[in-house]
Protein backbone atom coordinates (compact mmCIF):
# COMPACT_ATOMS: atom_id res chain seq x y z
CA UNK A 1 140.63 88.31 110.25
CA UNK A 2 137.02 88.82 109.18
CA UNK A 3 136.15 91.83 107.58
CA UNK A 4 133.32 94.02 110.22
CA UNK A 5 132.07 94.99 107.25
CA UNK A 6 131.23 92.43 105.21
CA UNK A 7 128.28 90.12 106.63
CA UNK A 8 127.56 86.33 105.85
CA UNK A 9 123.43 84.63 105.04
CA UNK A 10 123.68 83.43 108.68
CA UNK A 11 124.72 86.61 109.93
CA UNK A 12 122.18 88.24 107.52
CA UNK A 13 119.40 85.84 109.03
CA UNK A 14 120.24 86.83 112.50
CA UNK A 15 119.81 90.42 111.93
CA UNK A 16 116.77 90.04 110.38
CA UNK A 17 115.31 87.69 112.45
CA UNK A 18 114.64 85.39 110.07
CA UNK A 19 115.08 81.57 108.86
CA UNK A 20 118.65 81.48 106.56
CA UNK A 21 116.80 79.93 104.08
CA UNK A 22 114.34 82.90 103.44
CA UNK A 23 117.21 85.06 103.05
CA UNK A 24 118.67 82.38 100.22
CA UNK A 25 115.48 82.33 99.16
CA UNK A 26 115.69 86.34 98.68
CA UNK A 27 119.13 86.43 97.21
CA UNK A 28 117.66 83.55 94.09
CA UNK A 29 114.92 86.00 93.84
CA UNK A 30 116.83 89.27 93.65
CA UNK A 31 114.85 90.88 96.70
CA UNK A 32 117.99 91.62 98.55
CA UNK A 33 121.53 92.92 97.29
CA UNK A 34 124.40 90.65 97.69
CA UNK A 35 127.86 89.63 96.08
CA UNK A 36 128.94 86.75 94.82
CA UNK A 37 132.97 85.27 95.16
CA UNK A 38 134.35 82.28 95.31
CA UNK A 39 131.17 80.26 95.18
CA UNK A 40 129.96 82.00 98.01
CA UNK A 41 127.28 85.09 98.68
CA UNK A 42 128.07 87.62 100.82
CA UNK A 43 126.76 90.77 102.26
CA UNK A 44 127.75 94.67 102.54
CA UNK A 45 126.77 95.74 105.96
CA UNK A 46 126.04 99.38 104.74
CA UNK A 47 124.52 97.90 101.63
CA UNK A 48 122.22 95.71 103.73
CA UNK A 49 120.96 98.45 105.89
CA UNK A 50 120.18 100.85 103.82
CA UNK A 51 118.31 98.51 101.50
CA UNK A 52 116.88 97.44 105.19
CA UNK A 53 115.57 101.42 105.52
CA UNK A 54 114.40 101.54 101.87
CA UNK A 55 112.03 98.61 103.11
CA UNK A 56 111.19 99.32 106.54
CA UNK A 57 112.58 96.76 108.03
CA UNK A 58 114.12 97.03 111.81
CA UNK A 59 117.59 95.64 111.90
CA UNK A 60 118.34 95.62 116.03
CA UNK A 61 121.88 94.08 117.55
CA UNK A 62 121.43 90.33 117.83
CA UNK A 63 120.24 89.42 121.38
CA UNK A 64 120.67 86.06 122.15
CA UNK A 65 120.67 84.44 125.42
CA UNK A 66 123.53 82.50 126.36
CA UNK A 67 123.36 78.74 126.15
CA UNK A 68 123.83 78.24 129.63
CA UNK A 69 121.37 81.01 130.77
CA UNK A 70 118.45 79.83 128.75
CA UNK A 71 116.19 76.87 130.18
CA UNK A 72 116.16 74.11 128.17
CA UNK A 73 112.23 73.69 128.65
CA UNK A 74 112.00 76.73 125.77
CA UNK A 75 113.29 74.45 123.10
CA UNK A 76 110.67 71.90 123.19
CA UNK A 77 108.81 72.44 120.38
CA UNK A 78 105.43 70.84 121.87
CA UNK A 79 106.10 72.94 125.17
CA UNK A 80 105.35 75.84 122.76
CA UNK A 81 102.64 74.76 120.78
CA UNK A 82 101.04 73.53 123.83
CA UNK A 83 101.42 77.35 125.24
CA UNK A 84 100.19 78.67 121.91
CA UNK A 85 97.33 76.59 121.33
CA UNK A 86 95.84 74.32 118.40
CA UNK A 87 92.96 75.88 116.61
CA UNK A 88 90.61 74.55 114.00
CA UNK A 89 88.12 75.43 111.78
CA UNK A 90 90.12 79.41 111.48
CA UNK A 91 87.79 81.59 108.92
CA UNK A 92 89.11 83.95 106.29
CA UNK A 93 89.07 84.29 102.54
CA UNK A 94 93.03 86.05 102.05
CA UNK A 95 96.29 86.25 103.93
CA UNK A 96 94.79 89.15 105.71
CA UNK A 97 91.40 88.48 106.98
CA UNK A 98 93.41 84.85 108.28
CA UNK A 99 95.92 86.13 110.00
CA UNK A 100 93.37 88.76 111.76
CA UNK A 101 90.96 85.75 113.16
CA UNK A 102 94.62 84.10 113.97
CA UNK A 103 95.81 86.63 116.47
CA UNK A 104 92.20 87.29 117.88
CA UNK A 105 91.84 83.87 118.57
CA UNK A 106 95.30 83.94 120.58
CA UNK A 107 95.45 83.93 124.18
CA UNK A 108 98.47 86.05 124.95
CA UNK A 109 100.13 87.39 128.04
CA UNK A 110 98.53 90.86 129.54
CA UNK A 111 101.64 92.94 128.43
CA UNK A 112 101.49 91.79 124.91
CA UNK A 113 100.33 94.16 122.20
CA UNK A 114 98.28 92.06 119.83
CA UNK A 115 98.23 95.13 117.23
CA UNK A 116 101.83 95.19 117.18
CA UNK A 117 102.26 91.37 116.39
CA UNK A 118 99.67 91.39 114.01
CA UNK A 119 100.92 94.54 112.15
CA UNK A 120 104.90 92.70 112.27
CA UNK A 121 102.99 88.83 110.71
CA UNK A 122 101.49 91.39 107.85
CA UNK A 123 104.76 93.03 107.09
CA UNK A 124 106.77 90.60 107.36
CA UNK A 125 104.28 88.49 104.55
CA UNK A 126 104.70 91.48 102.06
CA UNK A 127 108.32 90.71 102.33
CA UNK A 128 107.84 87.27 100.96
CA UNK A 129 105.42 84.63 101.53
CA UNK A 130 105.82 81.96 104.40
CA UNK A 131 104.30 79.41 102.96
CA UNK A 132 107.05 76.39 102.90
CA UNK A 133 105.07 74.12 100.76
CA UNK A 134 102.95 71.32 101.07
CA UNK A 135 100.25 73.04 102.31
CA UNK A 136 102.17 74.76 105.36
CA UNK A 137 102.87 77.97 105.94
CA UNK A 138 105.50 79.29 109.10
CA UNK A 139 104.24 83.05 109.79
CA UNK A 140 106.90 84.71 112.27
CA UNK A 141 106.92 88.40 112.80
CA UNK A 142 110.54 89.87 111.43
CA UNK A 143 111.33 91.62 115.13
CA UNK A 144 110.83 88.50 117.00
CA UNK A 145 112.58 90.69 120.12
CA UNK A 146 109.93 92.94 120.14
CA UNK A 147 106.98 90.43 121.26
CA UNK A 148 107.89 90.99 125.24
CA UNK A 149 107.59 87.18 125.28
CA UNK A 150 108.96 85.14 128.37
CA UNK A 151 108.17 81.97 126.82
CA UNK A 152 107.89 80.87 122.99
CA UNK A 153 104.21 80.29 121.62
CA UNK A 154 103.93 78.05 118.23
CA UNK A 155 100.05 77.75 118.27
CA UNK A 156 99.02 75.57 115.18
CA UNK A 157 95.75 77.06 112.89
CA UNK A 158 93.92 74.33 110.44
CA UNK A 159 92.00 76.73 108.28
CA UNK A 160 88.49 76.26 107.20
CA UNK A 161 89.16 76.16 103.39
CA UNK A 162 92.50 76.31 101.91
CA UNK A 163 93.89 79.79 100.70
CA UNK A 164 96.39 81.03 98.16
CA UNK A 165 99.31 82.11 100.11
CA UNK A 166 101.82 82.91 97.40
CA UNK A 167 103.64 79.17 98.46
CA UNK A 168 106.90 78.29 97.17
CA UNK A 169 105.57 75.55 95.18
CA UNK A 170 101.81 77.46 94.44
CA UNK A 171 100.17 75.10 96.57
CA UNK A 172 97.29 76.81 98.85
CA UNK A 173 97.68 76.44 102.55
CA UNK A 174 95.48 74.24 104.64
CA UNK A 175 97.46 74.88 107.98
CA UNK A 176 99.54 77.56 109.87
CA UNK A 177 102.01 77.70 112.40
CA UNK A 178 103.26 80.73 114.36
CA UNK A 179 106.47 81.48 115.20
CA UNK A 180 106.44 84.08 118.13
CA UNK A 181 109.87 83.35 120.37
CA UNK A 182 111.39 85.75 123.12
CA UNK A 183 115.07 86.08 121.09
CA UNK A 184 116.55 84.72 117.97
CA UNK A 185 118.36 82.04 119.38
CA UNK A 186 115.08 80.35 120.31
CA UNK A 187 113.33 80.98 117.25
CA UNK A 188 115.86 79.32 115.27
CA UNK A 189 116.14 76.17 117.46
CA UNK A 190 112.32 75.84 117.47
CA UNK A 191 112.21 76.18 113.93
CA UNK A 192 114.75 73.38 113.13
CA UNK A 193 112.54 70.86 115.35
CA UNK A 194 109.47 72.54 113.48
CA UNK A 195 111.29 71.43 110.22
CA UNK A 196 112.49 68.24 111.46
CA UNK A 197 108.68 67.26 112.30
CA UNK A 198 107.69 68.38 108.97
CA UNK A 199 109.73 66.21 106.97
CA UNK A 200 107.99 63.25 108.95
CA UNK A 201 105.17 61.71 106.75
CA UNK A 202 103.34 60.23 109.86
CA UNK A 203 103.29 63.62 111.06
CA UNK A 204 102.03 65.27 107.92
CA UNK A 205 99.46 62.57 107.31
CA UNK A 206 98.17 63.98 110.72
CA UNK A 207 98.30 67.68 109.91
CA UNK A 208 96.06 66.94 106.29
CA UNK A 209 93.37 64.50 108.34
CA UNK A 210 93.28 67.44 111.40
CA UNK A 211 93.30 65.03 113.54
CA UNK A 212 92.88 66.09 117.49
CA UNK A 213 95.63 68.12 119.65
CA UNK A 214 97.07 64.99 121.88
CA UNK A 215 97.38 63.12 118.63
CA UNK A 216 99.71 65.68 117.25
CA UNK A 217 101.57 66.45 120.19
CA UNK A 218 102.17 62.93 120.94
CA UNK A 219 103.37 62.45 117.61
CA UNK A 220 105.46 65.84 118.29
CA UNK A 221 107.02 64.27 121.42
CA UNK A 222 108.27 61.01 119.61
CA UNK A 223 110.08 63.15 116.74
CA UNK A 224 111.42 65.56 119.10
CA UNK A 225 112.97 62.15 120.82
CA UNK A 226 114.40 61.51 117.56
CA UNK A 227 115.54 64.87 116.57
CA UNK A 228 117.60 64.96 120.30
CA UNK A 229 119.36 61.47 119.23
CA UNK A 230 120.10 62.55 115.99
C-alpha cells in the first residue's frame, strides 16, 4: 500500500499545477526538497508544503474532470490557440514589461480578472523560467484552477525583438505561448500536443519565419492528426 504521506514528481506536478518536467527540472537544481531511494525521487507531503508556504505558492486538492465528463473539443490544441489568439509584433524590453503588453492584448471572458492572471504568469516566472529552449518559452500561471476558464486559451505572442528569458539553454526568446486551461487535466494534455508540435521542424521553421495564423494552425491540425495516431 502506498504511503499518504509520501508523494511522487507526477503527484508533485499535479499539486502544483505544473509540467513534471519543471518539477525534475527543480529537484537537478535544488529549488525543491526531495529524497532520493532506489533510483527514484520522492516527496514528503509535509516537507513539500511547508517549503510550498515558505514560497508562496498555493497547493489546492487536484481537480480534474473526469474523462468522460470533459468534451473532447478542449484537447485540441488549435481549438485553443484559435480561442486565445496569435499576436505579432508584442513590445517589451524584460520578462515583465512582455508579459504586461501580453495579457493587455488578450481578449478574455467578462468574469476573468486580468490582474490576477497576470500577477500568477509573474510569480510563477520567479519560480523558474519557462523558457523551454529554442527560442520558446511556455508561460502558465501555477493555479491554473483559479482562471474561472470554461474553455482553454493558448494564444501564441511573436515578440518584436528577442529577450533574455533566463532559457534552459541561454537562448533569448523570440516567441511565447500561454498556457491558461480550466483544470489540470487539460493543461497537461494540451501541453503534451504543445510539445509534440514543437519537436516538429516544419513547425518550428514556421514559428522563426512568423509566418501568418492559418499557416500555423494548419500546420497545427496535421501534427495533432499525427499525435492522435501515435
Amino acid at each position: 500500500m502506498k504511503d499518504e504521506n509520501i508523494l511522487t514528481a507526477k503527484e508533485v506536478s499535479q499539486l502544483l499545477h505544473i509540467p513534471l518536467v519543471t518539477v525534475q527540472r527543480w529537484v537537478h537544481q535544488g529549488k525543491i526538497p526531495c529524497k532520493f531511494k532506489d533510483n527514484e525521487y520522492f516527496f514528503k507531503k509535509a516537507e513539500l508544503f511547508e517549503w510550498a508556504k515558505a514560497h508562496n505558492i498555493h497547493i489546492s486538492p487536484q481537480e480534474t474532470v473526469p474523462a468522460e465528463e470533459e468534451n473532447q473539443e478542449t484537447h485540441i490544441l488549435g481549438n485553443g490557440i484559435r480561442r486565445g489568439g496569435i499576436f505579432y509584433k508584442l513590445t517589451g524590453d524584460d520578462i515583465y514589461t512582455v508579459m504586461e503588453n501580453a495579457v493587455d492584448s488578450m481578449d478574455f471572458p467578462g468574469n476573468v480578472d486580468r490582474e490576477s492572471i497576470l500577477n500568477e504568469l509573474i510569480n510563477r516566472e520567479e519560480i523558474a523560467s519557462t523558457g523551454i529552449g529554442k527560442g520558446v518559452a511556455i508561460p502558465h500561471p501555477r493555479a491554473a484552477l483559479d482562471m474561472q476558464l470554461e474553455k482553454p486559451m493558448i494564444p501564441i505572442f511573436f515578440l518584436e525583438k528577442e529577450i533574455d528569458f533566463n532559457s534552459v539553454d541561454k537562448q533569448p526568446v523570440f516567441v511565447l505561448f500561454f498556457m491558461l486551461s480550466p483544470n489540470v487535466n487539460i493543461h497537461l494534455k494540451l501541453l503534451s500536443r504543445l510539445s509534440f508540435c514543437l519537436r516538429d521542424d516544419v513547425f518550428m521553421t514556421l514559428l522563426r519565419e512568423k509566418q501568418p495564423e492559418e499557416k500555423i494552425l494548419e500546420r497545427i491540425k496535421e501534427i495533432e492528426r499525427d499525435f492522435q495516431q501515435s
